[in-house]
PDB file of N, CA and C in Angstrom:
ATOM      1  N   UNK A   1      13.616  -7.519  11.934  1.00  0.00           N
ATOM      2  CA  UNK A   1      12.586  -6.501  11.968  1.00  0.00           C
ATOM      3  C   UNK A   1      11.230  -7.187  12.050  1.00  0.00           C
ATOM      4  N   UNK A   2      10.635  -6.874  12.948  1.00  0.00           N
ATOM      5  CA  UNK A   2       8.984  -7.701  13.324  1.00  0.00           C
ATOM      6  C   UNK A   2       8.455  -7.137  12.036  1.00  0.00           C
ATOM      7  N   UNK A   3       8.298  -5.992  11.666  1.00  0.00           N
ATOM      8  CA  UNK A   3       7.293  -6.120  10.543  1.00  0.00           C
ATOM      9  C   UNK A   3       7.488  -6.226   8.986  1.00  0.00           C
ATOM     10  N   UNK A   4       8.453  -7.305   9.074  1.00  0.00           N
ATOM     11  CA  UNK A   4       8.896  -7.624   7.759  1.00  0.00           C
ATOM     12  C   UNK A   4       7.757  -8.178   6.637  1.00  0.00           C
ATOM     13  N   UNK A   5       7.654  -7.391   5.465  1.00  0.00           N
ATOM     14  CA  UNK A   5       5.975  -8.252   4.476  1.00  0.00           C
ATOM     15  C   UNK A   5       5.755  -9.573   4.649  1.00  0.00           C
ATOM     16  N   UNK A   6       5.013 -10.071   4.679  1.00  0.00           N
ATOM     17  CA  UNK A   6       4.995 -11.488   4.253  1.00  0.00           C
ATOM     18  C   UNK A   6       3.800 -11.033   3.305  1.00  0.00           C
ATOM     19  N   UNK A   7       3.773 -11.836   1.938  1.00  0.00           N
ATOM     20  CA  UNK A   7       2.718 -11.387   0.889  1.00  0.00           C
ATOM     21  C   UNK A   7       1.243 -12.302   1.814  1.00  0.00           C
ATOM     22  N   UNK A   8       1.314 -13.757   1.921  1.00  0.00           N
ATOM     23  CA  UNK A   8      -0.080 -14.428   2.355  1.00  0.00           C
ATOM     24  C   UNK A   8      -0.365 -13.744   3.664  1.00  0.00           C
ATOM     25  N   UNK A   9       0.325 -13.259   4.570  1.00  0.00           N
ATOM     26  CA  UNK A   9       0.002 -12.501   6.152  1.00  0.00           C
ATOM     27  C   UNK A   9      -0.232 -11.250   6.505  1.00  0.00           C
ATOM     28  N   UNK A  10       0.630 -10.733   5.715  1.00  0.00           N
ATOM     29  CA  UNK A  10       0.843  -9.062   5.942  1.00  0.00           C
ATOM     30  C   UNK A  10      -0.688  -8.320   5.894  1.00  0.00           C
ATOM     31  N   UNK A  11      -1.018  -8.784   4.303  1.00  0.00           N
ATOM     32  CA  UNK A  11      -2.315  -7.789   3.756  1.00  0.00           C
ATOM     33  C   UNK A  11      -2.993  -9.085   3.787  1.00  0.00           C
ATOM     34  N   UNK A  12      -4.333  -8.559   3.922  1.00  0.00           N
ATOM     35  CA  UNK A  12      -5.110  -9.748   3.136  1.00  0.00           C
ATOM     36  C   UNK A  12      -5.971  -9.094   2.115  1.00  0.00           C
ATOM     37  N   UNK A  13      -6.899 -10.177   1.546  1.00  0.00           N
ATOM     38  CA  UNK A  13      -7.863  -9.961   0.432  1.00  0.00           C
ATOM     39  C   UNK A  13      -8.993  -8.896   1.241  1.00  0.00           C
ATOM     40  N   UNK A  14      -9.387  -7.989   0.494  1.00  0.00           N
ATOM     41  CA  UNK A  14     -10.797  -7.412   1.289  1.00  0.00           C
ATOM     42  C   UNK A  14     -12.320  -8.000   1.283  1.00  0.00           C
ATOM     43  N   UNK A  15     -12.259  -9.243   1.758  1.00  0.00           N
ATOM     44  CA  UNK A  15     -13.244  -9.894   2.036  1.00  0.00           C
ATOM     45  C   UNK A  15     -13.614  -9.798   3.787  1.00  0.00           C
ATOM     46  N   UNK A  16     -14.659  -8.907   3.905  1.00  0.00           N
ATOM     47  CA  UNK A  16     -14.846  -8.771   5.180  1.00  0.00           C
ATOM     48  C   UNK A  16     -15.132  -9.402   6.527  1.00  0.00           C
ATOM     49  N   UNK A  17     -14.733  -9.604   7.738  1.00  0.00           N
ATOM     50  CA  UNK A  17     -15.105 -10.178   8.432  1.00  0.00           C
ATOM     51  C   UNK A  17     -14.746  -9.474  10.285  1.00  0.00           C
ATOM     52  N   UNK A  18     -15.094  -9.822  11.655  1.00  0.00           N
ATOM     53  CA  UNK A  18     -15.401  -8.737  12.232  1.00  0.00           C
ATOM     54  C   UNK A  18     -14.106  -8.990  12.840  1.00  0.00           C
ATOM     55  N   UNK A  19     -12.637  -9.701  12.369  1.00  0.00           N
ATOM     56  CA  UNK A  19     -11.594  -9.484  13.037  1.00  0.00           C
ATOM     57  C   UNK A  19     -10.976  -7.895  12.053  1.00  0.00           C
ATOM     58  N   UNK A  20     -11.571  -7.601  10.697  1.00  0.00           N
ATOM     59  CA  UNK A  20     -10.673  -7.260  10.160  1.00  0.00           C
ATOM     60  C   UNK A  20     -11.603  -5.643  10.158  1.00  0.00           C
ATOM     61  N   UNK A  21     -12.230  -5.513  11.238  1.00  0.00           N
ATOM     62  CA  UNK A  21     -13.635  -4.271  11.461  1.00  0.00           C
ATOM     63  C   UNK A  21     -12.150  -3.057  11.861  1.00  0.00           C
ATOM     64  N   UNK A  22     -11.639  -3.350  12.131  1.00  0.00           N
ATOM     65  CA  UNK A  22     -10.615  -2.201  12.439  1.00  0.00           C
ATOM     66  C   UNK A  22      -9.331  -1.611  11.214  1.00  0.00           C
ATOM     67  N   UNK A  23      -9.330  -2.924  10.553  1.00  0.00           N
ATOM     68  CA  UNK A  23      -8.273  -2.520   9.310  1.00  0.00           C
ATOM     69  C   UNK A  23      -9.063  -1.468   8.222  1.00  0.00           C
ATOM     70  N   UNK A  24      -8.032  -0.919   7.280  1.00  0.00           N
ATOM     71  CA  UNK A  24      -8.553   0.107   6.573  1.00  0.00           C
ATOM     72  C   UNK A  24      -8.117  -1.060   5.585  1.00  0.00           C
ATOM     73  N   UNK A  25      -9.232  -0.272   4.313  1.00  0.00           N
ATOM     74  CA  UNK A  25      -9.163  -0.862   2.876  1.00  0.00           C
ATOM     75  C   UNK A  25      -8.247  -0.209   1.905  1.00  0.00           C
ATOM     76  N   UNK A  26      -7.572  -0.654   1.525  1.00  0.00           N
ATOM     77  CA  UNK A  26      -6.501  -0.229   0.729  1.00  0.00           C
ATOM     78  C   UNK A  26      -6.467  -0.750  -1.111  1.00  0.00           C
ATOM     79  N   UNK A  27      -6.507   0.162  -1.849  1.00  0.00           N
ATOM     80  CA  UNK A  27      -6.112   0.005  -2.895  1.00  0.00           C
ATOM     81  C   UNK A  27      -5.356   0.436  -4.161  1.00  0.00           C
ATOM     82  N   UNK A  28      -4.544  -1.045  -4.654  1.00  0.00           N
ATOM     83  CA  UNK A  28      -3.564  -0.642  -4.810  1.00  0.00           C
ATOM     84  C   UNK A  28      -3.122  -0.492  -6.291  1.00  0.00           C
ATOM     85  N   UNK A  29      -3.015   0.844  -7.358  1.00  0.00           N
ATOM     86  CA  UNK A  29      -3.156   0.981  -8.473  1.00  0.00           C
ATOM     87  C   UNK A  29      -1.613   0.823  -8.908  1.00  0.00           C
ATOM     88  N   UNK A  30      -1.564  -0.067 -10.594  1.00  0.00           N
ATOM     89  CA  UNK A  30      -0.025   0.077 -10.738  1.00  0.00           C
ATOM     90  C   UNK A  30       0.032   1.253 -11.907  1.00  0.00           C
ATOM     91  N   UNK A  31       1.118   2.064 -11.886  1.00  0.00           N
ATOM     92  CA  UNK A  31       1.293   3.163 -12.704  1.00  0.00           C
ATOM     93  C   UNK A  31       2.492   2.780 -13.439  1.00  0.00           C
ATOM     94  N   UNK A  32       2.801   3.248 -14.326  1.00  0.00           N
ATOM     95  CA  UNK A  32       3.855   3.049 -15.603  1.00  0.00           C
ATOM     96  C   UNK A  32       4.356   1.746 -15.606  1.00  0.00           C
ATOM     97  N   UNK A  33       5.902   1.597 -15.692  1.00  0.00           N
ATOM     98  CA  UNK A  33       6.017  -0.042 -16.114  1.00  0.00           C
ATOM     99  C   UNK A  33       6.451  -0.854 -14.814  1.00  0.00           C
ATOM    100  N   UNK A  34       5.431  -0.805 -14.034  1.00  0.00           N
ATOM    101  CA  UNK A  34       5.517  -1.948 -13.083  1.00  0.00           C
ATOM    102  C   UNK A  34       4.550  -2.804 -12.990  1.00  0.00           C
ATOM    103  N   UNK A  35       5.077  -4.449 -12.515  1.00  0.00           N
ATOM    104  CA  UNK A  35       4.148  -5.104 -12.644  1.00  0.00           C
ATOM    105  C   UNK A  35       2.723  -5.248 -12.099  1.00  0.00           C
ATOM    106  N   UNK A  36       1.746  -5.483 -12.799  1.00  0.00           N
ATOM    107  CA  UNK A  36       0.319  -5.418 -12.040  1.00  0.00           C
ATOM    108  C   UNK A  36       0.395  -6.107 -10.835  1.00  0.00           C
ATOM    109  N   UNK A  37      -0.180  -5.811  -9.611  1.00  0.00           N
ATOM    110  CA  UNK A  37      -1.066  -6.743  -8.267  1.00  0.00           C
ATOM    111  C   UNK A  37      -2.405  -6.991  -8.822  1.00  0.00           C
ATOM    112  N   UNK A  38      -2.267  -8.235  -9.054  1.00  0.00           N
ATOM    113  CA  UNK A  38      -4.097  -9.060  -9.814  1.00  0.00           C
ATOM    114  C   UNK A  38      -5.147  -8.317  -8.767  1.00  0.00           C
ATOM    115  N   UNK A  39      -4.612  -8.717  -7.364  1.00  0.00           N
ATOM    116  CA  UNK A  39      -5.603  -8.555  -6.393  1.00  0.00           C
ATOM    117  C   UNK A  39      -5.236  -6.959  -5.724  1.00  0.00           C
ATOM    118  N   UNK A  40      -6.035  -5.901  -5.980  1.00  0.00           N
ATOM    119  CA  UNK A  40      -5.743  -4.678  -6.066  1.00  0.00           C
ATOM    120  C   UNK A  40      -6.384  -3.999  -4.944  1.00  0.00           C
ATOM    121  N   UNK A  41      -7.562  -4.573  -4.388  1.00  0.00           N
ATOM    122  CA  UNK A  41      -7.884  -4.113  -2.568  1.00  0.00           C
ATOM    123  C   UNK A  41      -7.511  -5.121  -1.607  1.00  0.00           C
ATOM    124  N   UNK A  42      -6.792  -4.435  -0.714  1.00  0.00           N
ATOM    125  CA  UNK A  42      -6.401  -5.293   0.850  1.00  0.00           C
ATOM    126  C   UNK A  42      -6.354  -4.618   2.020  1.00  0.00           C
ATOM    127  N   UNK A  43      -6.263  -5.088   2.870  1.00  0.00           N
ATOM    128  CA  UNK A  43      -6.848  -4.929   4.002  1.00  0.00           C
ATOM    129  C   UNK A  43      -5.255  -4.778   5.341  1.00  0.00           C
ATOM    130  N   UNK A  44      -5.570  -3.441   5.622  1.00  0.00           N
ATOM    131  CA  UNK A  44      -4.374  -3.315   5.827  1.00  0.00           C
ATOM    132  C   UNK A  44      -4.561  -2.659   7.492  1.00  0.00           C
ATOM    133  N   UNK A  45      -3.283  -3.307   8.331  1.00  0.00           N
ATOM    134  CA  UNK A  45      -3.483  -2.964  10.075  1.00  0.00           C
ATOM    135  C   UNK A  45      -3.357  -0.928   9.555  1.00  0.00           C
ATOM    136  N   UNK A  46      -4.032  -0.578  10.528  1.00  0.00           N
ATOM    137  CA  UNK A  46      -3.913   0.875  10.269  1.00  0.00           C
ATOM    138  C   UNK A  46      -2.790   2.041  10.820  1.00  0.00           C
ATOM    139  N   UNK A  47      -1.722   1.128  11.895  1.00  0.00           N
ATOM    140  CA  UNK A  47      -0.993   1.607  12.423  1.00  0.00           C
ATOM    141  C   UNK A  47       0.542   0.977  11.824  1.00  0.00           C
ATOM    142  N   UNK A  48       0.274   0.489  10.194  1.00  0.00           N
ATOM    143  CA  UNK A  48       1.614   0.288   9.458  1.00  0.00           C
ATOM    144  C   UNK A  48       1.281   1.427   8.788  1.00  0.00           C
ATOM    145  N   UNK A  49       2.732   1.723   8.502  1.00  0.00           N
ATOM    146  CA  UNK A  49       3.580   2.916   7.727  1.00  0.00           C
ATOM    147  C   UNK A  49       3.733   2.836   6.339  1.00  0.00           C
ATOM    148  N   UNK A  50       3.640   3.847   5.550  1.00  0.00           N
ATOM    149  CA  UNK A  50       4.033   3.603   4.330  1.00  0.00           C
ATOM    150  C   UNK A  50       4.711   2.787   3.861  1.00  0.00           C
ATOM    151  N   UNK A  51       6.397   3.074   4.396  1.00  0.00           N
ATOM    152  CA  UNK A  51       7.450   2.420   4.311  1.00  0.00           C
ATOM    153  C   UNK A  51       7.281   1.237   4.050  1.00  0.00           C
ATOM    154  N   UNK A  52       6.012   0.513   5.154  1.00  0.00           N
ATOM    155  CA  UNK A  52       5.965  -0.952   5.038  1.00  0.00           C
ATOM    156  C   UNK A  52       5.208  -1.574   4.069  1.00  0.00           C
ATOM    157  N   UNK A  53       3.824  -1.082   3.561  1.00  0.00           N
ATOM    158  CA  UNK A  53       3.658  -0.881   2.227  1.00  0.00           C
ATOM    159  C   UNK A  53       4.745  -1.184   1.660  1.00  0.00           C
ATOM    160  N   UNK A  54       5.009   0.179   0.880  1.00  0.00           N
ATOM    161  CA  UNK A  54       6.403  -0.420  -0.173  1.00  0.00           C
ATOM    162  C   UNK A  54       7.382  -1.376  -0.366  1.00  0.00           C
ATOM    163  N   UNK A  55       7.747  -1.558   1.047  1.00  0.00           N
ATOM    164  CA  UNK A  55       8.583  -2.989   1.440  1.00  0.00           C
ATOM    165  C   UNK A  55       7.180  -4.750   0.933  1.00  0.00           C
ATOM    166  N   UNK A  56       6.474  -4.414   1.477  1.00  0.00           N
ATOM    167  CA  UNK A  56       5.446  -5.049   1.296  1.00  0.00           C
ATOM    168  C   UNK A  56       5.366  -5.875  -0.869  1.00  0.00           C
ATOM    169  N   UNK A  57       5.001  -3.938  -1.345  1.00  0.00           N
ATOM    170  CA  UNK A  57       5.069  -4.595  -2.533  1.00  0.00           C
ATOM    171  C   UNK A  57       6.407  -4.872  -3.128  1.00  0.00           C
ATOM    172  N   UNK A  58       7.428  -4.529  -2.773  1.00  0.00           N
ATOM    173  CA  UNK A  58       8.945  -4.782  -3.372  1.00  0.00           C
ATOM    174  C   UNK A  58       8.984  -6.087  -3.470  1.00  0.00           C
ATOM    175  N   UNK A  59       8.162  -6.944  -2.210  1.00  0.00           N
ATOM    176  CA  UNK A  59       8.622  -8.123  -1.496  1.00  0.00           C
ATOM    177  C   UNK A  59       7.656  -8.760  -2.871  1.00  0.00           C
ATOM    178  N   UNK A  60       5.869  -8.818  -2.868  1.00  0.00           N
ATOM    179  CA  UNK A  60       5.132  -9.614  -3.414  1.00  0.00           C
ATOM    180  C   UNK A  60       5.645  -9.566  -4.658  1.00  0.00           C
ATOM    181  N   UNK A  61       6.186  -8.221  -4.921  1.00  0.00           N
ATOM    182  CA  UNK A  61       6.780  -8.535  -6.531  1.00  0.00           C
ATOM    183  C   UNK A  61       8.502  -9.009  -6.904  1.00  0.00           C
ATOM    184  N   UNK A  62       8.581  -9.525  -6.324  1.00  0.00           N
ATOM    185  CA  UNK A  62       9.613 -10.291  -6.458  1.00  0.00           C
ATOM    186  C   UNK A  62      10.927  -9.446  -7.209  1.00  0.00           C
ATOM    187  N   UNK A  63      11.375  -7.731  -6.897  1.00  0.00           N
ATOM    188  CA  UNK A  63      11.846  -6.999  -7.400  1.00  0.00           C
ATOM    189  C   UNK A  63      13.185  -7.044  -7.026  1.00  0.00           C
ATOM    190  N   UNK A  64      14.157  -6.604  -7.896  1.00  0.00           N
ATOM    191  CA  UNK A  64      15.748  -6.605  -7.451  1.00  0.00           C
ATOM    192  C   UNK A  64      15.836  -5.747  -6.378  1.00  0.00           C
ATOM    193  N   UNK A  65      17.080  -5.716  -5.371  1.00  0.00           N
ATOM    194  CA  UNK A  65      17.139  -5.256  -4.108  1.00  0.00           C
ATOM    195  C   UNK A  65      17.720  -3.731  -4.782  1.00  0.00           C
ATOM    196  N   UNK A  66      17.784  -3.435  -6.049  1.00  0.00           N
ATOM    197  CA  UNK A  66      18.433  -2.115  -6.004  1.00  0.00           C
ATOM    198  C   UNK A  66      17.091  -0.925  -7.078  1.00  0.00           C
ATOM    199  N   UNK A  67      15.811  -1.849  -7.130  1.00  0.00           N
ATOM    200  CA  UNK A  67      15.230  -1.020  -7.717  1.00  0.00           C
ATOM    201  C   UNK A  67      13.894  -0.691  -6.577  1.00  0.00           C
ATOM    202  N   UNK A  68      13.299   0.800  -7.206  1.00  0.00           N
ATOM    203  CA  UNK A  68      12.651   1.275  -5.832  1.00  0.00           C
ATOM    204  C   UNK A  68      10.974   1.278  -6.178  1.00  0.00           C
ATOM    205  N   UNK A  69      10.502   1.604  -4.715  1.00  0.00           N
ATOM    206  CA  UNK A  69       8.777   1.407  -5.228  1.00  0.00           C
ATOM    207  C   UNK A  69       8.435   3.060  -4.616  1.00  0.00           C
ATOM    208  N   UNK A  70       7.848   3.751  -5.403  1.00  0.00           N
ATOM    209  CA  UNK A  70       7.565   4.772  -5.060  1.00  0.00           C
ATOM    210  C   UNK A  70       5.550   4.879  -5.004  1.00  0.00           C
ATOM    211  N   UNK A  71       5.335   5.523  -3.710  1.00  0.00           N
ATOM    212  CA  UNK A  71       3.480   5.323  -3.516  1.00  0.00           C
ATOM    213  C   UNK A  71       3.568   6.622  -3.547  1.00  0.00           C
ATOM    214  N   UNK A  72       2.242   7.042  -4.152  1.00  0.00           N
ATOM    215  CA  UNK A  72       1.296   8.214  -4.543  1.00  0.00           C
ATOM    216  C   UNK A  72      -0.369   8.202  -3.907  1.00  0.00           C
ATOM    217  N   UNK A  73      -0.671   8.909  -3.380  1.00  0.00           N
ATOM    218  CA  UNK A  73      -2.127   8.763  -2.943  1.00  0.00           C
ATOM    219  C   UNK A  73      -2.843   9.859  -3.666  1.00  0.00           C
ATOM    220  N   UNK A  74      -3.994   9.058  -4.467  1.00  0.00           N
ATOM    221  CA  UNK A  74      -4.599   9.750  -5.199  1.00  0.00           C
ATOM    222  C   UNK A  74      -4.094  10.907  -6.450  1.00  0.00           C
ATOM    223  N   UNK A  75      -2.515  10.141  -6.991  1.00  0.00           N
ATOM    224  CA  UNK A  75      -2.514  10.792  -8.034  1.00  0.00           C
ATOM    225  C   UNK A  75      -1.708  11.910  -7.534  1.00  0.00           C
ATOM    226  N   UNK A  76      -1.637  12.265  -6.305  1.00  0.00           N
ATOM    227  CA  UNK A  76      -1.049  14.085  -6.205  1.00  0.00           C
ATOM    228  C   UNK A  76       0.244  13.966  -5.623  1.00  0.00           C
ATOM    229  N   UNK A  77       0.128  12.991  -4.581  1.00  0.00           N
ATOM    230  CA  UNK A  77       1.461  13.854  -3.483  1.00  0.00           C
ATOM    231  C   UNK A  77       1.639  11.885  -3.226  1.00  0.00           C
ATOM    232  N   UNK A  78       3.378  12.098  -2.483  1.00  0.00           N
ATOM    233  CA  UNK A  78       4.005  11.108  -2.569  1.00  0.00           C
ATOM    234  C   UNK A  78       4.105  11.312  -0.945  1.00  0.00           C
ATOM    235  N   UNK A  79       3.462  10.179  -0.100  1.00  0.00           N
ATOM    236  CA  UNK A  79       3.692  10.620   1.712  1.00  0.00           C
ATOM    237  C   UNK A  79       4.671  10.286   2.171  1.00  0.00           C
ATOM    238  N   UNK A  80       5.227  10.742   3.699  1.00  0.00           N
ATOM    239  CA  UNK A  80       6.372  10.738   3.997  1.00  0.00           C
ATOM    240  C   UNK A  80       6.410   8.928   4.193  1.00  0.00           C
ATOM    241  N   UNK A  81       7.618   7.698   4.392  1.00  0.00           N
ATOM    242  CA  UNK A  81       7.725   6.625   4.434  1.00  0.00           C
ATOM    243  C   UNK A  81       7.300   6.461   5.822  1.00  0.00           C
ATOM    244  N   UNK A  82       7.171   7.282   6.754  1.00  0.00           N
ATOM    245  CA  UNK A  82       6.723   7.626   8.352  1.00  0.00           C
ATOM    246  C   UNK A  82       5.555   7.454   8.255  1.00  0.00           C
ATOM    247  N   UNK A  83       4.948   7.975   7.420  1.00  0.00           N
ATOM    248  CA  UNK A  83       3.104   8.299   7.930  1.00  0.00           C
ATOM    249  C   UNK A  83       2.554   7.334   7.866  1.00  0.00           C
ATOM    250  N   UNK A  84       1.866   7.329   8.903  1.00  0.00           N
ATOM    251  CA  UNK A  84       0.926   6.292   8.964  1.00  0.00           C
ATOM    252  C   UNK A  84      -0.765   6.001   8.475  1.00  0.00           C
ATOM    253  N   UNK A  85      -0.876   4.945   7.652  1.00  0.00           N
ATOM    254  CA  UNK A  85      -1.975   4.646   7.125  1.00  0.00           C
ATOM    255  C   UNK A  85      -2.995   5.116   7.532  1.00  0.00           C
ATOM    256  N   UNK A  86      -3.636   4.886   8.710  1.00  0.00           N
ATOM    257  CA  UNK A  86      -4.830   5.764   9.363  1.00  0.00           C
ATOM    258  C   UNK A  86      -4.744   7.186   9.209  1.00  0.00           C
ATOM    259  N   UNK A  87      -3.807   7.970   9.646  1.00  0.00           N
ATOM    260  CA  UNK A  87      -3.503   9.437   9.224  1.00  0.00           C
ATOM    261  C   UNK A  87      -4.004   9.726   7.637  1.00  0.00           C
ATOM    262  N   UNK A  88      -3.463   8.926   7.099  1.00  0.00           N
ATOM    263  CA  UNK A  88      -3.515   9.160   5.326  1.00  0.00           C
ATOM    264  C   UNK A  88      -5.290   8.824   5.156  1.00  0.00           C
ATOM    265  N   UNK A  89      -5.815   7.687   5.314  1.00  0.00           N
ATOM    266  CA  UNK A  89      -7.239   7.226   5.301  1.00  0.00           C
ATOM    267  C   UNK A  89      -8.028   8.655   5.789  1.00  0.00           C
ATOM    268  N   UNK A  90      -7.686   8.534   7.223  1.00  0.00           N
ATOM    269  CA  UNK A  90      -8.770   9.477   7.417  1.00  0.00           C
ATOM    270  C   UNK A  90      -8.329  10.784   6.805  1.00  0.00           C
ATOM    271  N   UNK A  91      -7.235  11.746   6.042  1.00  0.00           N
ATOM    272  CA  UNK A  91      -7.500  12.713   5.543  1.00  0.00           C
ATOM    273  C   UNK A  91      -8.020  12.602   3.768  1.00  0.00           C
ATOM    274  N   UNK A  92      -7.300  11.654   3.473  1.00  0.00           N
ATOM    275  CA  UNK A  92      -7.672  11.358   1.896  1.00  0.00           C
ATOM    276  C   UNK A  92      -8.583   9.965   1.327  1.00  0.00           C
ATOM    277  N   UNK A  93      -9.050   9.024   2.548  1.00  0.00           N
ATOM    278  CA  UNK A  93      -9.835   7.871   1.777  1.00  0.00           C
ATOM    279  C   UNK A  93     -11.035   8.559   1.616  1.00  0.00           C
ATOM    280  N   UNK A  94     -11.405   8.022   0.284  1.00  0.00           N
ATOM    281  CA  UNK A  94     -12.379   8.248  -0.515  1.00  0.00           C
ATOM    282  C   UNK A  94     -13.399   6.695  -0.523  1.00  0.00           C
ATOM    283  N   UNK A  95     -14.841   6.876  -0.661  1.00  0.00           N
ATOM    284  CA  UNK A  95     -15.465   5.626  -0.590  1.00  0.00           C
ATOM    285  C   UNK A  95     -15.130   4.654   0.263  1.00  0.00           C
ATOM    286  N   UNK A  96     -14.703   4.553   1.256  1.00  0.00           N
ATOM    287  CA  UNK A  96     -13.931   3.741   2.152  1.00  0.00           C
ATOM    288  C   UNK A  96     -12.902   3.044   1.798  1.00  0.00           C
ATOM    289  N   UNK A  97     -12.260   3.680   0.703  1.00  0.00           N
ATOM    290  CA  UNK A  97     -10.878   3.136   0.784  1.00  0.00           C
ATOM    291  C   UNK A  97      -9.532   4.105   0.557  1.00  0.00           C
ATOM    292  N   UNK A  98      -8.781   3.904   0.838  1.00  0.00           N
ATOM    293  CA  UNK A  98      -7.195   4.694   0.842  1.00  0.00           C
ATOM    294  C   UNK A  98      -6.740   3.857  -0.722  1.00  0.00           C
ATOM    295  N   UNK A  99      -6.979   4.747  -1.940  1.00  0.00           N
ATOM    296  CA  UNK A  99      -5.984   4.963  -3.418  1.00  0.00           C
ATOM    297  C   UNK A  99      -4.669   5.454  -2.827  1.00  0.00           C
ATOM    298  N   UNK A 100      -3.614   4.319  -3.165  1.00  0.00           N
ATOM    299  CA  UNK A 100      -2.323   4.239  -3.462  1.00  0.00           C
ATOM    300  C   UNK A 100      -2.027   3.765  -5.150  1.00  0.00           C
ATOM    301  N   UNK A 101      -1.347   4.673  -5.646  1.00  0.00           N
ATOM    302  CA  UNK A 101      -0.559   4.641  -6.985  1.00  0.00           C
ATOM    303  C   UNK A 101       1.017   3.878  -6.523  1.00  0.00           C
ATOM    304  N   UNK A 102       1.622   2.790  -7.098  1.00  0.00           N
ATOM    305  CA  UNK A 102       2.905   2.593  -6.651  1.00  0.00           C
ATOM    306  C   UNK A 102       3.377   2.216  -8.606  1.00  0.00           C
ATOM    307  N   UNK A 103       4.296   2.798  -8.336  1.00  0.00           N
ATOM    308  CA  UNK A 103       5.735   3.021  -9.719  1.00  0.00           C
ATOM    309  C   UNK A 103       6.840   2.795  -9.045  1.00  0.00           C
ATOM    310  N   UNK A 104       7.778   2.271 -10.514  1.00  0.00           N
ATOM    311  CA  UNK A 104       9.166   2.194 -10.241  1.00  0.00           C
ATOM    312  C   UNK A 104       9.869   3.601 -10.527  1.00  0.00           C
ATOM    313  N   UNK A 105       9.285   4.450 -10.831  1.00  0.00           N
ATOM    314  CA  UNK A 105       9.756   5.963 -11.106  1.00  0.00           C
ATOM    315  C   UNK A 105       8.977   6.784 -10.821  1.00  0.00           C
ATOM    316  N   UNK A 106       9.567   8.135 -10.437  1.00  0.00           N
ATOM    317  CA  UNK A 106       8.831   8.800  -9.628  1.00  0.00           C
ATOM    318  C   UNK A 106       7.727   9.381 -10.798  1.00  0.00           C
ATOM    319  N   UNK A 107       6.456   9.638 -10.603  1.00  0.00           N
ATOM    320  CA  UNK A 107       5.483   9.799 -11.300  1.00  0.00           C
ATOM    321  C   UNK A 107       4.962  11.261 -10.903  1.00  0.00           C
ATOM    322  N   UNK A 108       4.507  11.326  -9.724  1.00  0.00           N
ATOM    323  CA  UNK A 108       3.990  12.413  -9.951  1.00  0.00           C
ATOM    324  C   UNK A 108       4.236  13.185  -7.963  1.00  0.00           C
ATOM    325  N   UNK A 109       3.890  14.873  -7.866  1.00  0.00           N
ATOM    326  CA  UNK A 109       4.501  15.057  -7.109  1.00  0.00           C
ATOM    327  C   UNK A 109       5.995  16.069  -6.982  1.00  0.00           C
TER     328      UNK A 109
END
């Protein structure tokens, strides 16, 4: 699968620069007992999918293959693993960035 995570490639840090003028800012909150991401905004291509997200953090967090990552935007609603980041940004980023909540249980929704 081409767009398999890689944690150093996939996302980067949101330190700006004019290759990354097209990526959306992403940040990423941890909810109940999953482990923290230190580095909590990144910079993400806008035409990856949720799905890949989640695969993304399953991967950086070094999680067993049978437990799951569930994303929340802004606390309310859980998006389809289809939708795509830009879709989500431009209806719900706030301050220029797209709030994702990710848990190992479903939270809220």
């Amino acid at each position: 699968m081409a767009d398999t995570p890689e944690p150093q490639a996939a996302l980067t840090t949101s330190t700006p620069t004019d290759k990354d003028a097209s990526k959306i800012c992403v940040l990423l909150n941890a909810t109940g007992n999953v482990p923290i991401i230190k580095k909590r905004t990144w910079t993400v291509d806008p035409n990856k999918t949720v799905s890949w997200i989640q695969k993304f953090i399953h991967k950086y967090l070094k999680l067993d293959a049978n437990e799951q990552i569930f994303l929340y935007v802004n606390q309310t609603f859980a998006p389809a693993p289809d939708q795509i980041i830009k879709n989500l940004y431009e209806c719900h980023g706030t301050n220029g960035k797209l709030v994702l909540y990710y848990c190992k249980n479903q939270a809220w929704g």
